[in-house]
N, C-alpha and C. Protein backbone atom coordinates (compact mmCIF):
# COMPACT_ATOMS: atom_id res chain seq x y z
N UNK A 1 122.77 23.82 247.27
CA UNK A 1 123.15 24.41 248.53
C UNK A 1 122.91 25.93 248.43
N UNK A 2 122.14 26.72 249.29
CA UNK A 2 121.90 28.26 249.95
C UNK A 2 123.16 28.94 249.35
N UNK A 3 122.91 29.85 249.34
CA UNK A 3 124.13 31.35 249.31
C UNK A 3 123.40 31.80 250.06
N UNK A 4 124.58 33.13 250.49
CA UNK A 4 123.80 33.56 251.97
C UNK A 4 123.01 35.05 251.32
N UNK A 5 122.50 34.89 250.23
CA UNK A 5 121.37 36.32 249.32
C UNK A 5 120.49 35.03 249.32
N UNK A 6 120.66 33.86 249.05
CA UNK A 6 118.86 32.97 249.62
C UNK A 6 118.93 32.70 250.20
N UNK A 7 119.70 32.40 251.32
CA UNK A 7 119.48 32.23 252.74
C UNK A 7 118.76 33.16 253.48
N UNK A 8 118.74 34.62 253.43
CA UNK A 8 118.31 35.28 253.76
C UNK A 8 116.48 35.75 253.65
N UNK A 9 115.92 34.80 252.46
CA UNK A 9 115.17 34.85 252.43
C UNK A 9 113.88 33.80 252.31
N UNK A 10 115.05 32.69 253.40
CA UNK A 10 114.54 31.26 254.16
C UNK A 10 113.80 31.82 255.72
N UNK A 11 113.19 32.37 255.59
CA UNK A 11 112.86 32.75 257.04
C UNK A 11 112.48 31.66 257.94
N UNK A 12 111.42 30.54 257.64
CA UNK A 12 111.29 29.78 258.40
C UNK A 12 112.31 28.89 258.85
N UNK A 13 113.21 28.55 257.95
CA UNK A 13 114.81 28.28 258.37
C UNK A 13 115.10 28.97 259.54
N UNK A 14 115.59 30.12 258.77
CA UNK A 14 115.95 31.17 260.14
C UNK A 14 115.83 30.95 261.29
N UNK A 15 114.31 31.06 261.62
CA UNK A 15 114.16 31.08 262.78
C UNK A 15 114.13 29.78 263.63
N UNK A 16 114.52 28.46 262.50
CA UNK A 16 114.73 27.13 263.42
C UNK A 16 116.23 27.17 263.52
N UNK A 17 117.27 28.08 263.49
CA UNK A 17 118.77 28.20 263.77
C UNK A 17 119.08 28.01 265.32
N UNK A 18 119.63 27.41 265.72
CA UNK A 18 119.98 27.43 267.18
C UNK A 18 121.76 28.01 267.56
N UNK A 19 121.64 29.24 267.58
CA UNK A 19 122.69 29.74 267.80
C UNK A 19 123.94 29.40 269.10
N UNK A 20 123.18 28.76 269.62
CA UNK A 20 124.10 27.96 271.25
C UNK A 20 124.60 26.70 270.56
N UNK A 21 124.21 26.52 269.69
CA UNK A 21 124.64 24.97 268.99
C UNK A 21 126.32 25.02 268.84
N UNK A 22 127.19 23.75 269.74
CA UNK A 22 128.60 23.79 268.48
C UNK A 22 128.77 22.62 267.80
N UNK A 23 129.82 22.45 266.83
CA UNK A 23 129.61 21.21 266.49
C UNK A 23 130.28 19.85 267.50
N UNK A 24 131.04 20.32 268.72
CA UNK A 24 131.04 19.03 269.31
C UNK A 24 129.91 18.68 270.26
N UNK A 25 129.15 19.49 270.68
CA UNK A 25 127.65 19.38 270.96
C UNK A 25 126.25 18.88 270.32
N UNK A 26 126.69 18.99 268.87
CA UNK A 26 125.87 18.55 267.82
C UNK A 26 126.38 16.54 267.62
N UNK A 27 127.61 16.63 267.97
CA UNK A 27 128.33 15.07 267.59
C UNK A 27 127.77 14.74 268.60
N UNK A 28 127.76 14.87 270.46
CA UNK A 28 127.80 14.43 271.72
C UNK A 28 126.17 14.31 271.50
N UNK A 29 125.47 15.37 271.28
CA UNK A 29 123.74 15.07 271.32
C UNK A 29 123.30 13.70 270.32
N UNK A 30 123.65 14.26 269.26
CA UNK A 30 123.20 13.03 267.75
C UNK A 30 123.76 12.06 267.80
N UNK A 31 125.39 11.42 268.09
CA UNK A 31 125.92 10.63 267.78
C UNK A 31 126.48 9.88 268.80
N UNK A 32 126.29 10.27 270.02
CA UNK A 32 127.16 9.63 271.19
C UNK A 32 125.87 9.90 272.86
N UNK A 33 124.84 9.15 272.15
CA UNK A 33 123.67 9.58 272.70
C UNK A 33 123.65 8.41 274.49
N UNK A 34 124.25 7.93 274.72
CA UNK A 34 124.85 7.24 275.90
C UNK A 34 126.16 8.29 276.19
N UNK A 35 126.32 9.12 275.79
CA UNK A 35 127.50 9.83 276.53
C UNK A 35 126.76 11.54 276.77
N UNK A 36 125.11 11.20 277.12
CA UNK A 36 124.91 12.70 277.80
C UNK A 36 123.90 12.62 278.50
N UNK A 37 123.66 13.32 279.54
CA UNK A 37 123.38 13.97 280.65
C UNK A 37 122.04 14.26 280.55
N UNK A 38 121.07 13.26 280.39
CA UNK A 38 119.75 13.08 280.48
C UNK A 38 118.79 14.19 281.42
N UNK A 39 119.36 14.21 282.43
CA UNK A 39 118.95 14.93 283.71
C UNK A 39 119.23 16.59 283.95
N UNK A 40 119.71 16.84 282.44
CA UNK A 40 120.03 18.16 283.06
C UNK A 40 120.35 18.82 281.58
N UNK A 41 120.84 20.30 281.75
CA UNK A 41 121.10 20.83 280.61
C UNK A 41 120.18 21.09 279.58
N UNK A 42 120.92 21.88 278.42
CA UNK A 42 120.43 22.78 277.59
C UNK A 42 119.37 21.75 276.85
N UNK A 43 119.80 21.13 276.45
CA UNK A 43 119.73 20.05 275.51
C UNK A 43 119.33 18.27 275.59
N UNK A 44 118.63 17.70 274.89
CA UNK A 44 118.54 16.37 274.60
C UNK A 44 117.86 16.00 273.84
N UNK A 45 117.95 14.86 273.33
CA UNK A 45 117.40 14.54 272.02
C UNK A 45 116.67 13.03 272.86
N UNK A 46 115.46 13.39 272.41
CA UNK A 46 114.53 12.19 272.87
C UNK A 46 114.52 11.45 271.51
N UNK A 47 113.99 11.68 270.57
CA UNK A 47 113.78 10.59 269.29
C UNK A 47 114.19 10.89 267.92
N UNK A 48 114.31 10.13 267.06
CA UNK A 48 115.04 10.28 265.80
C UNK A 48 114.09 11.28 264.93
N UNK A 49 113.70 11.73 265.71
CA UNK A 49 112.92 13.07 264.91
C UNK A 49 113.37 13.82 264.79
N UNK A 50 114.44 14.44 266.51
CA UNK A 50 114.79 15.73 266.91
C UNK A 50 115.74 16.00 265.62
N UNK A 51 115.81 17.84 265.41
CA UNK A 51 116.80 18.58 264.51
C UNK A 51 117.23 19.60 265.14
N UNK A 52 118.58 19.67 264.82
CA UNK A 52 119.09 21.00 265.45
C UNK A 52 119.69 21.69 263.84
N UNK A 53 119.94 22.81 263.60
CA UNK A 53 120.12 23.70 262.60
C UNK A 53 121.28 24.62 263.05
N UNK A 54 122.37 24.83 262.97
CA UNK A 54 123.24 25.37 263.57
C UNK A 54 124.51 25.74 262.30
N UNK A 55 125.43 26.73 262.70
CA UNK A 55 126.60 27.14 261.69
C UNK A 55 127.54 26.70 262.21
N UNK A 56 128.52 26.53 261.27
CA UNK A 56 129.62 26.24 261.81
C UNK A 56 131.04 26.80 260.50
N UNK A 57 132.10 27.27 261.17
CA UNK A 57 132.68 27.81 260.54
C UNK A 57 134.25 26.70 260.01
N UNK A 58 134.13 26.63 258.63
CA UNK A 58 134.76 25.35 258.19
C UNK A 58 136.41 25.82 257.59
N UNK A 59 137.56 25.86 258.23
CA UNK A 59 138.79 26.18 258.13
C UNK A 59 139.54 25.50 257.05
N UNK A 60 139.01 24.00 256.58
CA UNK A 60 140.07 23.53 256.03
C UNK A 60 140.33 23.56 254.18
N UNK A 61 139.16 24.58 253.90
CA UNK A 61 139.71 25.14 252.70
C UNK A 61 140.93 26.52 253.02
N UNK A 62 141.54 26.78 251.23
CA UNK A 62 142.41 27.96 251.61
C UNK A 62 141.22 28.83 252.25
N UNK A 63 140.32 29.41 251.80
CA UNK A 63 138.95 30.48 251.85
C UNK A 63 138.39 29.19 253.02
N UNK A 64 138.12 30.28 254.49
CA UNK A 64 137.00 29.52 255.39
C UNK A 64 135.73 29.85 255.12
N UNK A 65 134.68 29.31 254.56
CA UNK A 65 133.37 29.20 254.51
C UNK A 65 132.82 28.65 256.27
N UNK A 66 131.22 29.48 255.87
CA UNK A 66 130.55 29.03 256.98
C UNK A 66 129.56 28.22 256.12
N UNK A 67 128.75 27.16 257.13
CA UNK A 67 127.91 26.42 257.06
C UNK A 67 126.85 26.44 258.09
N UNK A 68 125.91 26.21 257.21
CA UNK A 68 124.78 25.78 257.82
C UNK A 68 124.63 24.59 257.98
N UNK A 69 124.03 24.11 259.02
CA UNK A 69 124.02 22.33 259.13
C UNK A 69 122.52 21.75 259.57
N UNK A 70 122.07 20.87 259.13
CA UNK A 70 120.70 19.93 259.79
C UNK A 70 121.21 18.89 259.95
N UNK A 71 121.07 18.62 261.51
CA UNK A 71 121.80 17.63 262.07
C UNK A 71 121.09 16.82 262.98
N UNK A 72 120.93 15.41 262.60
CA UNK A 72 119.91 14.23 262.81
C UNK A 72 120.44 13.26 263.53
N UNK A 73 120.15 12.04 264.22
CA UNK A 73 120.74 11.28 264.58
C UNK A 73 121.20 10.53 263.27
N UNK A 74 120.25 10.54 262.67
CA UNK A 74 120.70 9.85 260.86
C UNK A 74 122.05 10.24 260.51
N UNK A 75 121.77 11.77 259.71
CA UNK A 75 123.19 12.23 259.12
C UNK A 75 123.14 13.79 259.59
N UNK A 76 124.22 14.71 259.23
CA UNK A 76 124.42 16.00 258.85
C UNK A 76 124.21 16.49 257.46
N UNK A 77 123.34 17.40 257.26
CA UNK A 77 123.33 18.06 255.52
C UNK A 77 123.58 19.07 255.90
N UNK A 78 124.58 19.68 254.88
CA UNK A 78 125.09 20.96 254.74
C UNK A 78 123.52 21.69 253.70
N UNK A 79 122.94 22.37 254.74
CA UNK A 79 122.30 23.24 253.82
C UNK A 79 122.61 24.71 253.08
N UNK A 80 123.66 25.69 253.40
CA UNK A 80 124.05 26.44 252.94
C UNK A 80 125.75 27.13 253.14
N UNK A 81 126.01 27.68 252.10
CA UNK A 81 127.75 27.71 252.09
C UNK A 81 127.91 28.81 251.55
N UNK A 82 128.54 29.69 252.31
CA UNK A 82 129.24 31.16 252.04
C UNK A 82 130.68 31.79 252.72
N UNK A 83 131.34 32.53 252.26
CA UNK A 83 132.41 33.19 252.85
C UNK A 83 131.96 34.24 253.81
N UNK A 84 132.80 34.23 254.27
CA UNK A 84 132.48 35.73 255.41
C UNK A 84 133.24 36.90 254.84
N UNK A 85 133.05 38.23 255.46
CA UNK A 85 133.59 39.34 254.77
C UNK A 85 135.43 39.36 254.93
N UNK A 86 135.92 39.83 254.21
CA UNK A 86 137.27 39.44 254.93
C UNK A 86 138.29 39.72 255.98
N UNK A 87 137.17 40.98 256.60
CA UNK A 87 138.17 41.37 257.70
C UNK A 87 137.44 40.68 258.95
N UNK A 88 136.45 40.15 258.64
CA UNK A 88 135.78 39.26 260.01
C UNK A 88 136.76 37.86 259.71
N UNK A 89 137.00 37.27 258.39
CA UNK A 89 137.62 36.25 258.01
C UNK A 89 138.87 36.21 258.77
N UNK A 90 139.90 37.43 258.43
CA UNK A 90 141.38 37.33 258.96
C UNK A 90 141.58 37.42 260.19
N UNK A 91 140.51 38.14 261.00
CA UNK A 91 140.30 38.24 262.74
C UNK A 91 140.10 37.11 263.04
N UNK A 92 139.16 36.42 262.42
CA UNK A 92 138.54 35.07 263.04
C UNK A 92 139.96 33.76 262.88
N UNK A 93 140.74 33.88 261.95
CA UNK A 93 141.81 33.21 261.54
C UNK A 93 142.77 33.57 262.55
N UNK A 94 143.53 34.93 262.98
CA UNK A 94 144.17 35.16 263.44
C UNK A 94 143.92 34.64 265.15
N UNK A 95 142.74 35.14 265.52
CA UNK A 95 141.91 34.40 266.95
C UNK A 95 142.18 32.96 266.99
N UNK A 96 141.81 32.06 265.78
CA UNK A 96 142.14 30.78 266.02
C UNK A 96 143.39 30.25 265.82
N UNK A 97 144.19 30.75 265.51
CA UNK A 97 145.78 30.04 265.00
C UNK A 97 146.28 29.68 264.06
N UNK A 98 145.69 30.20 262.69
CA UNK A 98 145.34 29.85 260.96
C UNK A 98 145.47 27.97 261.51
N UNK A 99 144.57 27.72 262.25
CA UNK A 99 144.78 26.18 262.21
C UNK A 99 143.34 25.94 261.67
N UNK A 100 143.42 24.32 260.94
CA UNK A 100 142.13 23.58 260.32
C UNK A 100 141.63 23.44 261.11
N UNK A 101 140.09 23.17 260.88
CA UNK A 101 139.35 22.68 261.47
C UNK A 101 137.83 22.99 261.27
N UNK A 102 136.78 22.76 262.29
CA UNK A 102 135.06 23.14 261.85
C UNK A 102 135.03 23.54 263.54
N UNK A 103 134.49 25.26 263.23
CA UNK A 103 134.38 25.81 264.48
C UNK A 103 133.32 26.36 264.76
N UNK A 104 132.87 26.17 266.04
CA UNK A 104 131.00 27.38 266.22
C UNK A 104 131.34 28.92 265.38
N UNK A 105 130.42 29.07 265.26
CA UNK A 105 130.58 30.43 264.90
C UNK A 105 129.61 31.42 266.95
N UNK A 106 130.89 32.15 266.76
CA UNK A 106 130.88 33.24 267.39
C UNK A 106 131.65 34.51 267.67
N UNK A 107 131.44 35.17 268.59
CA UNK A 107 132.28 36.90 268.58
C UNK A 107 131.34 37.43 267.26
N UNK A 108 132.34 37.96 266.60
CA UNK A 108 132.49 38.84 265.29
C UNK A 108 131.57 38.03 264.40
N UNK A 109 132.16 37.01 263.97
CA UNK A 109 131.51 35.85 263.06
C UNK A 109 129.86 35.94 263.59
N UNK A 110 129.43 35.86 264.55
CA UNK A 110 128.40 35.30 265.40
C UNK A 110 127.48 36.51 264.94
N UNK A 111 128.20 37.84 265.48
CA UNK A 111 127.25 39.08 265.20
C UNK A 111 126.72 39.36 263.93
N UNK A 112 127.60 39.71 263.47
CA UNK A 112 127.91 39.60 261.43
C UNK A 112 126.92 38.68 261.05
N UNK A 113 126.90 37.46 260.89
CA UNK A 113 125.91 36.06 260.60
C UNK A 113 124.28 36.95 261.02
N UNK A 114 123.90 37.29 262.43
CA UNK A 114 122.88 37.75 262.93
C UNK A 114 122.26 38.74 262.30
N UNK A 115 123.07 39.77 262.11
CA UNK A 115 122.57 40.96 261.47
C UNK A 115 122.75 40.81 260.11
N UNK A 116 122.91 39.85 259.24
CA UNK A 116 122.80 39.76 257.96
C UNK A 116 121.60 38.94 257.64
N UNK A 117 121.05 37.98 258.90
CA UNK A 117 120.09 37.19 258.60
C UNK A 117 118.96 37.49 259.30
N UNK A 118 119.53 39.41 260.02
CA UNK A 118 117.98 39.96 260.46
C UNK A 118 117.69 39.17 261.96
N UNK A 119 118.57 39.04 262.55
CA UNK A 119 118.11 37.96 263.75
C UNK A 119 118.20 39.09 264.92
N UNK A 120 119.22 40.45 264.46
CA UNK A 120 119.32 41.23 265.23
C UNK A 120 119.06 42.57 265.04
């Protein structure tokens, strides 16, 4: 699995990241493919080809790591795993409610992620 010092120098990765991605959008597209909206919207997945590449920020260690994800109708692989800095960490904790869980990354998290991976 990536650290985010080789992640950074996955470029063609990079630039297949889809930053609008969350993960209950990633479950509803890949996994619950009779429960979306053919006719409209951001998104759809025509065949077991499609990939989406997206982060997601994972709460239910003590330390929240972010992830990278490739996400198939098949499975999800975690392709890369890092901490965030810690004052984006305790904002982002405090914003959510120190509650568990796997969250999009955005705000602070979102910017931070961008400009470390040169996107901005």
């Amino acid at each position: 699995m990536l650290q985010l010092k080789e992640l950074k120098k996955e470029y063609e990765l990079i630039n297949e990241i889809d930053w609008d991605m969350t993960p209950e959008e990633a479950v509803r597209l890949y996994l619950e493919w009779g429960n979306n909206d053919c006719t409209g919207g951001k998104y759809a997945i025509r065949s077991k080809n499609d990939v989406s590449h997206y982060f997601v920020v994972n709460t239910w260690e003590k330390v929240p790591k972010i992830y990278l994800v490739k996400r198939t109708s098949d499975d999800a692989k975690e392709l890369a795993k890092f901490e965030m800095p810690e004052d984006i960490n305790a904002n982002f904790l405090n914003h959510m409610g120190n509650l568990k869980g796997v969250y999009p990354v955005k705000g602070n998290v979102k910017k931070w992620l961008q400009k470390e991976l040169g996107c901005i």
